[in-house]
Protein backbone atom coordinates (compact mmCIF):
# COMPACT_ATOMS: atom_id res chain seq x y z
CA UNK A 1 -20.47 2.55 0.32
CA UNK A 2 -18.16 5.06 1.84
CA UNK A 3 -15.97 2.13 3.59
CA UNK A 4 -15.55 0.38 0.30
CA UNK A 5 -14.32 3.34 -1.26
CA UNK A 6 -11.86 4.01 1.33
CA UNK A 7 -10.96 0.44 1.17
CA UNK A 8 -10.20 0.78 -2.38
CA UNK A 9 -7.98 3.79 -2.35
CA UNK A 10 -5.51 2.21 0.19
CA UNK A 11 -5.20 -1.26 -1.73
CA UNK A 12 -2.36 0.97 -4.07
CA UNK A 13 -0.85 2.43 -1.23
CA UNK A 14 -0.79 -1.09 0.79
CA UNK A 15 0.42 -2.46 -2.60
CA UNK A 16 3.42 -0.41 -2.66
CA UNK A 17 4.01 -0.58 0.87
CA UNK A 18 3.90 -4.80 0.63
CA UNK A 19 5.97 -4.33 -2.52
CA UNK A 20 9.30 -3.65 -1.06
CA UNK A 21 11.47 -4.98 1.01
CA UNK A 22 11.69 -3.99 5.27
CA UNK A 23 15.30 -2.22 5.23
CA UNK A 24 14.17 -0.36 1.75
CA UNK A 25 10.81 0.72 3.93
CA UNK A 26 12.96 2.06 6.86
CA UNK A 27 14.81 4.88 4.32
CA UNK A 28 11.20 5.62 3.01
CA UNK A 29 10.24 9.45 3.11
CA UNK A 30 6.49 10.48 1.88
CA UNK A 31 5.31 13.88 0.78
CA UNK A 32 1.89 14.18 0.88
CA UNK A 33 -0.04 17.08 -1.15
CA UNK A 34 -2.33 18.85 0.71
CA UNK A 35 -4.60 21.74 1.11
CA UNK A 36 -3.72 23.26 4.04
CA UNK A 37 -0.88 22.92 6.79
CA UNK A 38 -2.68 20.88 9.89
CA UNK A 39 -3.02 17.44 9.52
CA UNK A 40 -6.47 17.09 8.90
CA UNK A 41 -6.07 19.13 5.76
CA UNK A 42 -7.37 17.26 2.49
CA UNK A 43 -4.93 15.66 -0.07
CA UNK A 44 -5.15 17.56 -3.18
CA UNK A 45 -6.05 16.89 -6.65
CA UNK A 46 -2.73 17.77 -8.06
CA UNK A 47 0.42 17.85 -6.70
CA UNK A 48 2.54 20.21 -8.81
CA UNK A 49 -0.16 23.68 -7.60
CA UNK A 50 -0.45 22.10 -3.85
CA UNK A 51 0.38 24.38 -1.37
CA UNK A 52 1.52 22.58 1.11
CA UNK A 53 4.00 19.41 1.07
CA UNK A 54 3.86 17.57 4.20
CA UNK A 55 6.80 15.56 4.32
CA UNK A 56 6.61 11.89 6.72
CA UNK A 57 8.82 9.35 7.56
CA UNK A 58 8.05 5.97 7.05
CA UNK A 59 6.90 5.81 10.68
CA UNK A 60 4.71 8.17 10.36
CA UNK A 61 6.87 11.02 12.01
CA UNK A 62 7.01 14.50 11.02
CA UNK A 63 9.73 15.79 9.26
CA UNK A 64 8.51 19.20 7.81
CA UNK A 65 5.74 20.83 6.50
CA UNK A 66 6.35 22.39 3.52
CA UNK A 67 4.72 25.46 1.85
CA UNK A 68 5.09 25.23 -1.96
CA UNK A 69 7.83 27.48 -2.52
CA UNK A 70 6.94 27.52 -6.41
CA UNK A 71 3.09 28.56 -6.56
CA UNK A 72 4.33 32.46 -7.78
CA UNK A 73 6.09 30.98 -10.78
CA UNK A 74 4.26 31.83 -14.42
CA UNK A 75 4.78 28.18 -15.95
CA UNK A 76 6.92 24.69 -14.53
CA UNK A 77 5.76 24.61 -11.07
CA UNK A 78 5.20 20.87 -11.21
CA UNK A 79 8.54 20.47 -12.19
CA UNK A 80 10.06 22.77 -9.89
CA UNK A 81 8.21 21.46 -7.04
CA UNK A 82 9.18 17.99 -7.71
CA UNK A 83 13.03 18.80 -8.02
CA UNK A 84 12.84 20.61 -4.22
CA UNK A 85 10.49 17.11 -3.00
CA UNK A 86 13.43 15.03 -4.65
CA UNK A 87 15.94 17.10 -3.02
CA UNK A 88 14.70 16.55 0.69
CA UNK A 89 15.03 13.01 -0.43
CA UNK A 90 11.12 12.38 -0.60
CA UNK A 91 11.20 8.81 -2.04
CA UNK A 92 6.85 8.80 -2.77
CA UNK A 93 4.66 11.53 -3.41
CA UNK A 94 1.13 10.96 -2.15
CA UNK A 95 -1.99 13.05 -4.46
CA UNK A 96 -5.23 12.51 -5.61
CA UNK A 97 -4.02 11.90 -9.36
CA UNK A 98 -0.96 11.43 -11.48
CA UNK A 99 0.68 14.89 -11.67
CA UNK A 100 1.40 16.44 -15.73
CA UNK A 101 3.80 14.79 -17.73
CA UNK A 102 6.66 17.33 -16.82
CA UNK A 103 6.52 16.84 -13.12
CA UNK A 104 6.13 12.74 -13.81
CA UNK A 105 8.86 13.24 -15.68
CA UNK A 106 10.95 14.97 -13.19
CA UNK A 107 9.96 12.61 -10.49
CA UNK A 108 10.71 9.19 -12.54
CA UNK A 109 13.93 10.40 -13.23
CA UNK A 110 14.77 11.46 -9.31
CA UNK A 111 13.31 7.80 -8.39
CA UNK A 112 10.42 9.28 -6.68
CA UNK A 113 7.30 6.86 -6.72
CA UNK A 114 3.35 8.41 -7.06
CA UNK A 115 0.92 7.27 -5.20
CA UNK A 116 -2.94 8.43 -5.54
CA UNK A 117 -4.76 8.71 -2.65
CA UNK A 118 -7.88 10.52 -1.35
CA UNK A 119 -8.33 11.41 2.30
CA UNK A 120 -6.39 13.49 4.57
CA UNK A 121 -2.70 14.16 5.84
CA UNK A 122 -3.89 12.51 9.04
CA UNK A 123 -5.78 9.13 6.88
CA UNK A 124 -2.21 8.48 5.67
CA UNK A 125 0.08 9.45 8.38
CA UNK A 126 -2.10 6.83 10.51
CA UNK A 127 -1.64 4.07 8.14
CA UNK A 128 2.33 4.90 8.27
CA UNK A 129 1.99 4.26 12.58
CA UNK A 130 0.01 0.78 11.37
């Protein structure tokens, strides 16, 4: 049962990846939400409060791991934290759900596709080597 759910969760990610075109896959630059700053910490439920922002080429190299600069702020973290993903040029935000409208907002307009996804850093940095 475990496999099949697995299975399930990447068919969106393989969809996107399918979706586009080799030379638009090459400039491709993932942030993944996650819990914690190793790679086998788990992606998080939402994106805007996640502490850490690992940040992936689309070869699966590392190109930073970001701690959420933005987790102090009183209100508009998801916002905030999707304007600083947008400017590192992230291109698709990997989390567990579809972050508040604000943040959406933000990252529709900065051309910054979501992605949900349940695993670890590590599940999707290995798909990105496939």
């Amino acid at each position: 049962m475990r496999k099949l759910s697995n299975v399930l969760t990447l068919i969106p990610f393989l969809l996107l990846l399918v979706s586009f075109g080799q030379s638009v896959l090459a400039d491709e630059v993932f942030a993944i939400a996650a819990d914690g700053p190793q790679p086998m910490a788990q992606i998080v439920k939402l994106a805007g409060i996640a502490p850490y922002f690992h940040i992936y080429s689309m070869t699966g190299n590392e190109i930073e791991v970001l701690a959420n600069p933005h987790l102090k702020m009183e209100f508009g973290i998801g916002p905030a934290a999707a304007g600083t993903l947008a400017d590192k040029g992230v291109t698709v935000l990997i989390a567990r759900r579809v972050p508040g409208p604000k943040m959406h907002d933000v990252l529709t307009s900065r051309n910054v596709r979501i992605v949900r996804r349940i695993g670890t850093v590590q599940d999707v940095v290995n798909e990105l080597r496939e």
